[in-house]
C-alpha atoms as a PDB file:
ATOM      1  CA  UNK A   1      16.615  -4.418  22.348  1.00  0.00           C
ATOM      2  CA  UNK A   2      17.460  -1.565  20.434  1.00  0.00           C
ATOM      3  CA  UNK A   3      15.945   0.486  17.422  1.00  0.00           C
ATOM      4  CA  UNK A   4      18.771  -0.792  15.489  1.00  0.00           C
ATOM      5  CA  UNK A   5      18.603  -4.291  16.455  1.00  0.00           C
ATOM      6  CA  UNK A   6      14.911  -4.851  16.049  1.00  0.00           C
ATOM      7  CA  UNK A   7      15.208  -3.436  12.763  1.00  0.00           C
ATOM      8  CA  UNK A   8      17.187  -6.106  11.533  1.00  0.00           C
ATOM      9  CA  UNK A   9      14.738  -9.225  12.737  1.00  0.00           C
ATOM     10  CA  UNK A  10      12.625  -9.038   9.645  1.00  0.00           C
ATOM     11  CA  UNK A  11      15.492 -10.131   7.717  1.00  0.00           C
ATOM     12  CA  UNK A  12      14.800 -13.118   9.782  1.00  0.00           C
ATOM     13  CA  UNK A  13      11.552 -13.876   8.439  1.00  0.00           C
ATOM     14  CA  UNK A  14      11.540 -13.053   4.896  1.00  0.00           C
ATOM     15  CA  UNK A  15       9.382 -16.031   3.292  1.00  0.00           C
ATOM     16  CA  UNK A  16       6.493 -15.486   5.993  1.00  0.00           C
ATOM     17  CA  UNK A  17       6.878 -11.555   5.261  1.00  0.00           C
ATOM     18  CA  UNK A  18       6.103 -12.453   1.810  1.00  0.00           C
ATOM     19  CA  UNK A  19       3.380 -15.248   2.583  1.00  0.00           C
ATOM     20  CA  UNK A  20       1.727 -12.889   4.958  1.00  0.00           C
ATOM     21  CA  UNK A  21       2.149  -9.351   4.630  1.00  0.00           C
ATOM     22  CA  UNK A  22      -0.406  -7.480   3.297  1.00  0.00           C
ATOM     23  CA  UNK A  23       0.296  -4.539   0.555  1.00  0.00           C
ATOM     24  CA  UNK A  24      -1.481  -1.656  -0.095  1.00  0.00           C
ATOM     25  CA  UNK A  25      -4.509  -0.359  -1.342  1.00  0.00           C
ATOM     26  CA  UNK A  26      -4.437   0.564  -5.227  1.00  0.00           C
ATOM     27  CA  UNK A  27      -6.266   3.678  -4.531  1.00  0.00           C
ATOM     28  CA  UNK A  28      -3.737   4.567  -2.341  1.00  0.00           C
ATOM     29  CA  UNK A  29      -0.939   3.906  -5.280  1.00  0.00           C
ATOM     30  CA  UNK A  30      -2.763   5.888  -7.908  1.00  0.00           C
ATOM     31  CA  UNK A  31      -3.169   8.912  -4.958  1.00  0.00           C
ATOM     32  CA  UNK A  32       0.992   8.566  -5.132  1.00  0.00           C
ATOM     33  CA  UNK A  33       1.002   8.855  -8.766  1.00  0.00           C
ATOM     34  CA  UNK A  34      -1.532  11.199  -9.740  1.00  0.00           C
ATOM     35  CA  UNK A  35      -0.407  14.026  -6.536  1.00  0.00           C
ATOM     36  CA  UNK A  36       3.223  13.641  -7.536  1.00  0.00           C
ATOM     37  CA  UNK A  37       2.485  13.875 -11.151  1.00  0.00           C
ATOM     38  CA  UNK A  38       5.558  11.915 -11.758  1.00  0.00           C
ATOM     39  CA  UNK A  39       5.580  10.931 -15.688  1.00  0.00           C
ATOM     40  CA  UNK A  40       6.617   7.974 -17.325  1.00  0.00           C
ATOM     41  CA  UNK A  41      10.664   8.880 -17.532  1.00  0.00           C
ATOM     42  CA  UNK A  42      10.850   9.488 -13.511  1.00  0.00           C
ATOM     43  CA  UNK A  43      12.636   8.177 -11.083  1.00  0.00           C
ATOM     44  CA  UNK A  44      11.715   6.574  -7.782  1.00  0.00           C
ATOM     45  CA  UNK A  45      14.166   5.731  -5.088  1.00  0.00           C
ATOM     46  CA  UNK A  46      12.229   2.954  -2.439  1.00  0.00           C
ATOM     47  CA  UNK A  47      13.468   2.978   1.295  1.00  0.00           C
ATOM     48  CA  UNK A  48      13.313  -0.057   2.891  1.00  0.00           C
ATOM     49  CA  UNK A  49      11.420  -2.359  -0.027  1.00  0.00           C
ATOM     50  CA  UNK A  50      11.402  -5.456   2.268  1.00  0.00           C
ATOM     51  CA  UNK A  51      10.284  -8.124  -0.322  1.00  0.00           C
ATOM     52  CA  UNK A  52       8.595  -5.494  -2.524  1.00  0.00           C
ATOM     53  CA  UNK A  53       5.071  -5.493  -1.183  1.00  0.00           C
ATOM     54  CA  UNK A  54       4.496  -1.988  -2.680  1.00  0.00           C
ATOM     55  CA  UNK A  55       7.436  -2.282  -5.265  1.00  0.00           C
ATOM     56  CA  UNK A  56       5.918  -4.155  -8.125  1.00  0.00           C
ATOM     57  CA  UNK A  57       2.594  -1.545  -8.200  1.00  0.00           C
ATOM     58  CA  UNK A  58       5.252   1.368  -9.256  1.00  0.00           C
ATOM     59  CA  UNK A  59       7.240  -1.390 -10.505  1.00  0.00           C
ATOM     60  CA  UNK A  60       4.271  -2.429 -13.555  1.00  0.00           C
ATOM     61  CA  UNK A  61       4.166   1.314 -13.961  1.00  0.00           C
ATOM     62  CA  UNK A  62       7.457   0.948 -15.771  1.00  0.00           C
ATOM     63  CA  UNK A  63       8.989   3.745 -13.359  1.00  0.00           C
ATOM     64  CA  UNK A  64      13.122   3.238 -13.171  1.00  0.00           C
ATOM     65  CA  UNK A  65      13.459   2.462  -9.511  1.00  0.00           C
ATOM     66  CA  UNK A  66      16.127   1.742  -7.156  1.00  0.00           C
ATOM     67  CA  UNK A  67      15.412  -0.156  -4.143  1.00  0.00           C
ATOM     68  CA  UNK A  68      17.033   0.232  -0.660  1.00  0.00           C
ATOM     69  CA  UNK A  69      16.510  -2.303   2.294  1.00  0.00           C
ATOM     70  CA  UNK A  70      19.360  -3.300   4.603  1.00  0.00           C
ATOM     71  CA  UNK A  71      17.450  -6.986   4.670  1.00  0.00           C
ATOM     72  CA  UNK A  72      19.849  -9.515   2.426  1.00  0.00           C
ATOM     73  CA  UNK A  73      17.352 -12.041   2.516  1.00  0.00           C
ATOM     74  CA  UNK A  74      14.492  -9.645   2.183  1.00  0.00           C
ATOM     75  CA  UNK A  75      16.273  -8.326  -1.031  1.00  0.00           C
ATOM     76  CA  UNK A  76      16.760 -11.849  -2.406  1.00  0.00           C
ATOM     77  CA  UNK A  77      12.803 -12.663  -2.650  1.00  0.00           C
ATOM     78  CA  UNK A  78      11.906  -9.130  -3.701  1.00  0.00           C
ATOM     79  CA  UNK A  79      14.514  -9.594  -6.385  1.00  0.00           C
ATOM     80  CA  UNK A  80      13.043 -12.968  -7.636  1.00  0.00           C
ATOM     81  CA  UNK A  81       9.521 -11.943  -7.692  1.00  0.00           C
ATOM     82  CA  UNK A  82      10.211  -8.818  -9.329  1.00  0.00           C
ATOM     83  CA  UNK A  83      12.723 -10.634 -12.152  1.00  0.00           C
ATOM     84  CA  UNK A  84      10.224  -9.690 -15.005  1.00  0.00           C
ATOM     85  CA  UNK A  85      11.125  -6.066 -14.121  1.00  0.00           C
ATOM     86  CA  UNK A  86      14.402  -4.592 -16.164  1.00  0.00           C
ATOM     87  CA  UNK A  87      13.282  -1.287 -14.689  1.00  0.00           C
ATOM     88  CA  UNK A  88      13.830  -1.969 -11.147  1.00  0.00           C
ATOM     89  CA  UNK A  89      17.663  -2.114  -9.475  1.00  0.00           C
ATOM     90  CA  UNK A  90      18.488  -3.132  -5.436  1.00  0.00           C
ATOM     91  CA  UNK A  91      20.471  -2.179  -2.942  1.00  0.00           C
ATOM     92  CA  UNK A  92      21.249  -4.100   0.331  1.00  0.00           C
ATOM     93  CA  UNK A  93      22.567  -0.839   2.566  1.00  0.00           C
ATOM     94  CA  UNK A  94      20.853   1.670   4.811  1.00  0.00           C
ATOM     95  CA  UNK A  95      19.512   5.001   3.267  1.00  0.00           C
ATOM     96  CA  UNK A  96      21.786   6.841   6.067  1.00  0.00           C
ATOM     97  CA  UNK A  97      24.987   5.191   4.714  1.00  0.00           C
ATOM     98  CA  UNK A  98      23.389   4.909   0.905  1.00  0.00           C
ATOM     99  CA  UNK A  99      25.218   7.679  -1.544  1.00  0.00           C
ATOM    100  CA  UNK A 100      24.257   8.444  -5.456  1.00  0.00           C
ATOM    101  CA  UNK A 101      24.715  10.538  -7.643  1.00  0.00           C
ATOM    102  CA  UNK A 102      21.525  10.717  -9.249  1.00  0.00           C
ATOM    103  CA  UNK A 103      18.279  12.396  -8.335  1.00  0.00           C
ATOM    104  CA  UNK A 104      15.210  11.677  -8.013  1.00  0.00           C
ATOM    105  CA  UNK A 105      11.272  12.203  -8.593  1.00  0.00           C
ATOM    106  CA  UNK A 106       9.806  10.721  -6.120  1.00  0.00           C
ATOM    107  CA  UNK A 107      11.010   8.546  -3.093  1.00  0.00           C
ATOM    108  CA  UNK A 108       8.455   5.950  -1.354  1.00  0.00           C
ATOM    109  CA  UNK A 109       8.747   4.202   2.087  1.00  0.00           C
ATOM    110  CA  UNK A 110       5.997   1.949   2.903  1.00  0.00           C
ATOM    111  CA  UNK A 111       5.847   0.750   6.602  1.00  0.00           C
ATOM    112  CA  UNK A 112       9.739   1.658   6.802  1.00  0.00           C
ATOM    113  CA  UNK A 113      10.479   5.229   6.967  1.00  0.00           C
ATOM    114  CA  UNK A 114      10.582   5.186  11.420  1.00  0.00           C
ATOM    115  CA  UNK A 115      13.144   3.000  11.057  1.00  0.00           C
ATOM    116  CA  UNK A 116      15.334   5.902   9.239  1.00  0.00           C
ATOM    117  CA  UNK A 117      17.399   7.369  11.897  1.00  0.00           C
ATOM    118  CA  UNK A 118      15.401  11.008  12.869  1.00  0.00           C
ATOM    119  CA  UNK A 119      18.477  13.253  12.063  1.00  0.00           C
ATOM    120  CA  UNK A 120      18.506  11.674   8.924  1.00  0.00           C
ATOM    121  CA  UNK A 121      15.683  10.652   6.758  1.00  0.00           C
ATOM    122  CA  UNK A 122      13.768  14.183   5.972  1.00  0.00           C
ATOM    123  CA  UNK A 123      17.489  15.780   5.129  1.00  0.00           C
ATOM    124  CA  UNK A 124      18.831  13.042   3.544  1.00  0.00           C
ATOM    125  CA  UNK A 125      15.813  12.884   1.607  1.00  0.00           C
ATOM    126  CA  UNK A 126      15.449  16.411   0.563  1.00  0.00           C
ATOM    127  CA  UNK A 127      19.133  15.997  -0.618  1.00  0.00           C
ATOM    128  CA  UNK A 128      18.608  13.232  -3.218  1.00  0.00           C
ATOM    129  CA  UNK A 129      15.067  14.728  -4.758  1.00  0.00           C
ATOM    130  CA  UNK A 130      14.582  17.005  -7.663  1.00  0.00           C
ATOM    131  CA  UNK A 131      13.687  20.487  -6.478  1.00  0.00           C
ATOM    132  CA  UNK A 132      10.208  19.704  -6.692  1.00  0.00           C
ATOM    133  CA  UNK A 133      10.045  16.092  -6.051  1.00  0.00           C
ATOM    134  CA  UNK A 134       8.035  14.436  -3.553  1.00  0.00           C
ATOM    135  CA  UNK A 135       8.534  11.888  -0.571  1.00  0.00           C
ATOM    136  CA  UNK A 136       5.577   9.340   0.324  1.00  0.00           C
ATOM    137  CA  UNK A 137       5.441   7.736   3.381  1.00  0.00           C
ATOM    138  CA  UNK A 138       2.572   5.099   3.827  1.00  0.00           C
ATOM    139  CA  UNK A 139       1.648   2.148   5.976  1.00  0.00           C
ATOM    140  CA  UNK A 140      -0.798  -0.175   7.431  1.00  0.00           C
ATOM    141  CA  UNK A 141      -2.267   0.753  10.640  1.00  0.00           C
ATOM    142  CA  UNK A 142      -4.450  -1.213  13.123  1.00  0.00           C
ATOM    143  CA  UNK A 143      -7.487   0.265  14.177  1.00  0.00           C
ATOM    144  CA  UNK A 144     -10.279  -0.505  16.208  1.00  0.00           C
ATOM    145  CA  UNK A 145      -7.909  -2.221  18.516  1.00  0.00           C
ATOM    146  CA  UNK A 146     -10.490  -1.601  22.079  1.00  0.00           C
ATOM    147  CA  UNK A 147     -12.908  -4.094  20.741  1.00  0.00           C
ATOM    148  CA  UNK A 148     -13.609  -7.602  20.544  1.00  0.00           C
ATOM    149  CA  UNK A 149     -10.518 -10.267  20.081  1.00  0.00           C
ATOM    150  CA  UNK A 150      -8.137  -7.544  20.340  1.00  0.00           C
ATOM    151  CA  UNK A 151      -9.372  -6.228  23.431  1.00  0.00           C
ATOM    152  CA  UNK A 152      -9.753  -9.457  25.311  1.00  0.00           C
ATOM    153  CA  UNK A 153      -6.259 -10.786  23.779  1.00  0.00           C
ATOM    154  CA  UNK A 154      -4.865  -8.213  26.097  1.00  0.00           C
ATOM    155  CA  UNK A 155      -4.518 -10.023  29.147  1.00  0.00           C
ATOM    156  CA  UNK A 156      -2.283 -12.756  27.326  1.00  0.00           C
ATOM    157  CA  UNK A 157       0.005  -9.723  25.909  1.00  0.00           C
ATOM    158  CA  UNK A 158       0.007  -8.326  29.474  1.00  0.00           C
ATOM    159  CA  UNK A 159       1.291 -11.539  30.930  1.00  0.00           C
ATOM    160  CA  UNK A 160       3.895 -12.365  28.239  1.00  0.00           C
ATOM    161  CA  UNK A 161       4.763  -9.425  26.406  1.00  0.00           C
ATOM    162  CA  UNK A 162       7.125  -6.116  27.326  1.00  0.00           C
ATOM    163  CA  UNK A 163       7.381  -3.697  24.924  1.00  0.00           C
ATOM    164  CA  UNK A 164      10.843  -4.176  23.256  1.00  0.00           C
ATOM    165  CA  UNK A 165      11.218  -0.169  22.445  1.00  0.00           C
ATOM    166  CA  UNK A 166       9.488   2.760  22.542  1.00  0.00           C
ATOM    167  CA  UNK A 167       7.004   3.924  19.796  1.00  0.00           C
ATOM    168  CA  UNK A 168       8.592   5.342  16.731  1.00  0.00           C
ATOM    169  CA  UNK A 169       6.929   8.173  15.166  1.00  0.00           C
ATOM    170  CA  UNK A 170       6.878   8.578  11.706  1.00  0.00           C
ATOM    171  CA  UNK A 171       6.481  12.127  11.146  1.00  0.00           C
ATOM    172  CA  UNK A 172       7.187  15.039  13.394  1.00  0.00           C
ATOM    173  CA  UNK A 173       7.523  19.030  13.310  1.00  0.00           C
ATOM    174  CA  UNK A 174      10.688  18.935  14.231  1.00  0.00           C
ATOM    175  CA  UNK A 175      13.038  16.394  13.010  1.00  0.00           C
ATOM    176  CA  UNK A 176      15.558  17.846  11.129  1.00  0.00           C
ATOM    177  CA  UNK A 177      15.192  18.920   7.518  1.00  0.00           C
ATOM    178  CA  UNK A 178      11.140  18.604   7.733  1.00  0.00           C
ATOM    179  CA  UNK A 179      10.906  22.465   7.061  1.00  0.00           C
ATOM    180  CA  UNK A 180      12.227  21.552   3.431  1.00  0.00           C
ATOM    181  CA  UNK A 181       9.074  20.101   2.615  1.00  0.00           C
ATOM    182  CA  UNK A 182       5.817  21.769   1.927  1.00  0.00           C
ATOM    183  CA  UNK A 183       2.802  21.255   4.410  1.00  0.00           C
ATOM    184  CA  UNK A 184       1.615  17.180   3.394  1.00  0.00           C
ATOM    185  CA  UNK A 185      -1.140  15.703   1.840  1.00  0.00           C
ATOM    186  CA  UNK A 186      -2.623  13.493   4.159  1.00  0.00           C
ATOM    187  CA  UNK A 187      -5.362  10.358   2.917  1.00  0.00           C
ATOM    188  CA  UNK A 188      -6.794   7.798   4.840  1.00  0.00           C
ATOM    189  CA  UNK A 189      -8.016   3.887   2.846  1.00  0.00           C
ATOM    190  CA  UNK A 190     -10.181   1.988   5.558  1.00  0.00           C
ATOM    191  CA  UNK A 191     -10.043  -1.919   4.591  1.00  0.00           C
ATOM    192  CA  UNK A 192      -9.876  -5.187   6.524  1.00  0.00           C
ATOM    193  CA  UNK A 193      -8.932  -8.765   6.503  1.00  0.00           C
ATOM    194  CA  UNK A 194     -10.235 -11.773   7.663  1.00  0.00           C
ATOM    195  CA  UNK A 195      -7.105 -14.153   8.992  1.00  0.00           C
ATOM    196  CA  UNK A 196      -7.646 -18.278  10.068  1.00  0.00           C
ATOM    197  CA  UNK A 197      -5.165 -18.710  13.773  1.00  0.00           C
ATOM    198  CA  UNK A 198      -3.192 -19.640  11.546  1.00  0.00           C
ATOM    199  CA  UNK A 199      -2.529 -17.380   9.322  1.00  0.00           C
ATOM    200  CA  UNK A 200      -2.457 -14.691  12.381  1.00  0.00           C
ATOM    201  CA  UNK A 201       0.313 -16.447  14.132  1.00  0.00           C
ATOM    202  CA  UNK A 202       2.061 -16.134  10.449  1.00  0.00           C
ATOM    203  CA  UNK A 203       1.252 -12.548  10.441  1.00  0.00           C
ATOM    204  CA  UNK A 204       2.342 -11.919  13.929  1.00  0.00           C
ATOM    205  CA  UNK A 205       5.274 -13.735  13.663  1.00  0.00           C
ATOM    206  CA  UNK A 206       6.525 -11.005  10.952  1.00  0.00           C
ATOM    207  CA  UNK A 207       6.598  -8.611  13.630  1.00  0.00           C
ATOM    208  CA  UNK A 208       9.959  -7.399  15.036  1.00  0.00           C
ATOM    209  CA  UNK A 209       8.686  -7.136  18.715  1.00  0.00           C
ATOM    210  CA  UNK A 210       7.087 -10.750  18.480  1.00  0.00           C
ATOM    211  CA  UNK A 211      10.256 -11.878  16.659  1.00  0.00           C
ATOM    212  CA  UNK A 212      12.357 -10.415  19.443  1.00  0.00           C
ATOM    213  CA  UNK A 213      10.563 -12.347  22.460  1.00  0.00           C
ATOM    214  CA  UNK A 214      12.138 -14.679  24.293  1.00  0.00           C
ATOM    215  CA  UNK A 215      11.044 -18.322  22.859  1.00  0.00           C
ATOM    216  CA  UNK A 216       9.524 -19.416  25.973  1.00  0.00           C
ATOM    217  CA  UNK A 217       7.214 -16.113  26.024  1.00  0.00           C
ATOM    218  CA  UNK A 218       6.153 -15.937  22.437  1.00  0.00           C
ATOM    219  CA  UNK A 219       5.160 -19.863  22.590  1.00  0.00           C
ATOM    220  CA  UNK A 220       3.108 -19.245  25.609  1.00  0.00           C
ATOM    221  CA  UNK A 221       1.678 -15.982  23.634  1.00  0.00           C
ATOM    222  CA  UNK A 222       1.071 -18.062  20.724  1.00  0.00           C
ATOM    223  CA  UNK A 223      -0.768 -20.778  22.177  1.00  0.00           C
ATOM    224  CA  UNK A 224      -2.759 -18.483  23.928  1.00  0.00           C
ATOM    225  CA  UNK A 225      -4.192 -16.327  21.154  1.00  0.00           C
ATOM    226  CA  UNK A 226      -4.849 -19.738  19.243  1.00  0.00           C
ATOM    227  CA  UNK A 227      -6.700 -21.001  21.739  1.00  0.00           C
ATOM    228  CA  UNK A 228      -9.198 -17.925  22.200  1.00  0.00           C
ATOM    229  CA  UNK A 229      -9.154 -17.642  18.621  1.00  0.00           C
ATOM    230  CA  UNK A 230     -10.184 -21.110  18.191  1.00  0.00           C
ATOM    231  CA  UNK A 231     -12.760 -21.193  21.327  1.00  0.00           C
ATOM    232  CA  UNK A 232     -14.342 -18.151  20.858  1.00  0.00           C
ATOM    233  CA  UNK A 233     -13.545 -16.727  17.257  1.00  0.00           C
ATOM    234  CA  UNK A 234     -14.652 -19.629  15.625  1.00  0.00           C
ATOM    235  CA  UNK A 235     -11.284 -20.033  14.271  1.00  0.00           C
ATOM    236  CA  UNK A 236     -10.972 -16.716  12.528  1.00  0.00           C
ATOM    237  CA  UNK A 237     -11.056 -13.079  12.973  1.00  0.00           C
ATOM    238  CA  UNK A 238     -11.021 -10.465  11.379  1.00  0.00           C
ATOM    239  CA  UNK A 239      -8.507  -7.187  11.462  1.00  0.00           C
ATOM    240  CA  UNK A 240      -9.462  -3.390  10.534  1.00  0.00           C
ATOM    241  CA  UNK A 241      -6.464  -1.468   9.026  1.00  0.00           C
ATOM    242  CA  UNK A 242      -6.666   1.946   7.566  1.00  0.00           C
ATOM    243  CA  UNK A 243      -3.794   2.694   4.977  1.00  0.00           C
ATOM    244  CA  UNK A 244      -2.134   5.915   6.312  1.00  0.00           C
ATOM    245  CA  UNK A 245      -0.537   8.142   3.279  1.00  0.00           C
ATOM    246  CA  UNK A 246       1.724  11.381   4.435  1.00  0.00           C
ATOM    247  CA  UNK A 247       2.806  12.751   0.837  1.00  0.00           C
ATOM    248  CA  UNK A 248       4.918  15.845   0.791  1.00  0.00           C
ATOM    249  CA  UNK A 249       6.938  18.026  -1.763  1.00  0.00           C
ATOM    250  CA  UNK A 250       9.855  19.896  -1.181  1.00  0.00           C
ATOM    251  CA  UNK A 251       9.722  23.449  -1.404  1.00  0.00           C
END
C-alpha cells in the first residue's frame, strides 16, 4: 500500500482516534508559544488536525486558526468538540492542493507533517508564513521499544505483520525549501502511559499499518498481544513516549 493510501485509513477510525489518541505535553505547547513569540492577534495554520488532539491547546489560547486535514470524518469530530471555539475554521483538503491568500504566524503539524509530500511541505510552507514566522513539527514517539512486552511481542509482529511502507522521515537536509528556514530548535518531553489490552488494541487499531492488514492477520495479531498481555502483563502495560518538537523560523 502506498504513502498515499495509508494516509487516508485514519479517516477510517476517527471515534477510536479520539477515544485513544494521546495529545501532547503542555510543556511542549507553551515551548511553541513562548519560542515563536506569536501574540494574541496571530495566526496559526494546522496541517493535518485529525480530530484536534493538539488543536484546542492553541485553540483556548484564542489564536485565529485554520485547520487542514484531508480526513472528512476526522474533521467532523474535531469540529464538534471544538464548537465552543469561534476562533478556529476547517478545511477538508491536502496542504499540497490547499491555496490562501492569507499569511501566517505560525503553522503546527503534530504527528502529520511525513505525510506532506517531500517536494512540498518545507516550500509550501515557507510560502504561506510571515517573513519571520515559524513552522512546528511535533509528535509522539515510542521509546524503549528493546525491552520487556515490546521486545517479546516481536515474534507475533514477525509472524503476522509486513511493513506496509517504508519509514517516512520527518525532517531532512535536503528536501526542498528546508534552506528557507533557520537551523531548529529541537526539545525532547519524556512521559508514559499505562494502557489495559484493551485499551492497546484501541490504540493500535488507530494505526494506519495495523489498519491496513489483512483481517485475517491483524485478528491473529490481536489475539496474540492480548493474550501475552493478559498472561504475563497482568493485563496492562505500560508505554514510554518522548514528545519530539523540531521548531524552526524562516530566515
Amino acid at each position: 500500500m502506498s504513502n498515499t493510501e495509508l494516509k487516508t485509513t485514519f479517516n477510517t477510525a476517527a471515534i477510536l482516534y479520539e477515544e485513544v489518541r494521546p495529545g501532547y505535553p503542555e510543556e511542549l505547547i507553551s515551548d511553541v508559544v513562548d519560542l515563536s513569540g506569536i501574540e494574541n492577534h496571530s495566526r496559526i495554520l494546522e496541517i493535518g488536525c485529525g480530530t484536534g488532539k493538539a488543536t484546542r491547546s492553541f485553540a483556548e489560547r484564542g489564536y485565529e486558526m485554520v485547520c487542514l486535514d484531508i480526513g472528512a470524518d476526522l474533521i467532523a469530530v474535531a469540529r464538534e468538540r471544538l464548537k465552543k471555539f469561534p476562533n478556529v475554521a476547517f478545511g477538508t483538503e491536502a496542504f499540497e492542493a490547499w491555496e490562501s491568500e492569507n499569511k501566517f504566524n505560525l503553522i503546527i503539524s503534530a504527528t502529520a507533517f511525513h505525510w506532506v509530500d517531500p517536494k512540498v511541505r518545507y516550500l509550501k510552507a515557507s510560502e504561506v508564513l510571515e517573513s519571520d514566522g515559524f513552522l512546528a513539527v511535533f509528535s509522539n514517539q515510542h521509546v524503549r521499544k528493546d525491552e520487556g512486552f515490546f521486545a517479546e511481542s516481536q515474534s507475533l509482529y514477525d509472524k503476522y505483520y509486513s511493513p506496509l511502507t517504508e519509514n517516512r522521515p520527518t525532517h531532512a537536509t535536503n528536501f526542498p525549501g528546508v534552506e528557507v528556514f533557520q537551523e531548529p530548535i529541537k526539545r525532547v518531553y519524556p512521559w508514559t502511559q499505562t494502557y489495559s489490552s484493551e485499551q492497546y488494541i484501541k490504540l493500535l487499531s488507530t494505526y494506519s499499518g495495523h489498519i491496513a492488514l489483512p483481517d485475517k492477520n491483524r485478528g491473529l495479531l490481536f489475539d496474540g498481544i492480548v493474550n501475552l498481555i493478559e498472561t504475563k502483563y497482568d493485563g496492562q502495560i505500560t508505554k514510554h513516549y518522548q514528545a519530539v518538537l523540531d521548531l524552526r523560523q524562516t530566515k
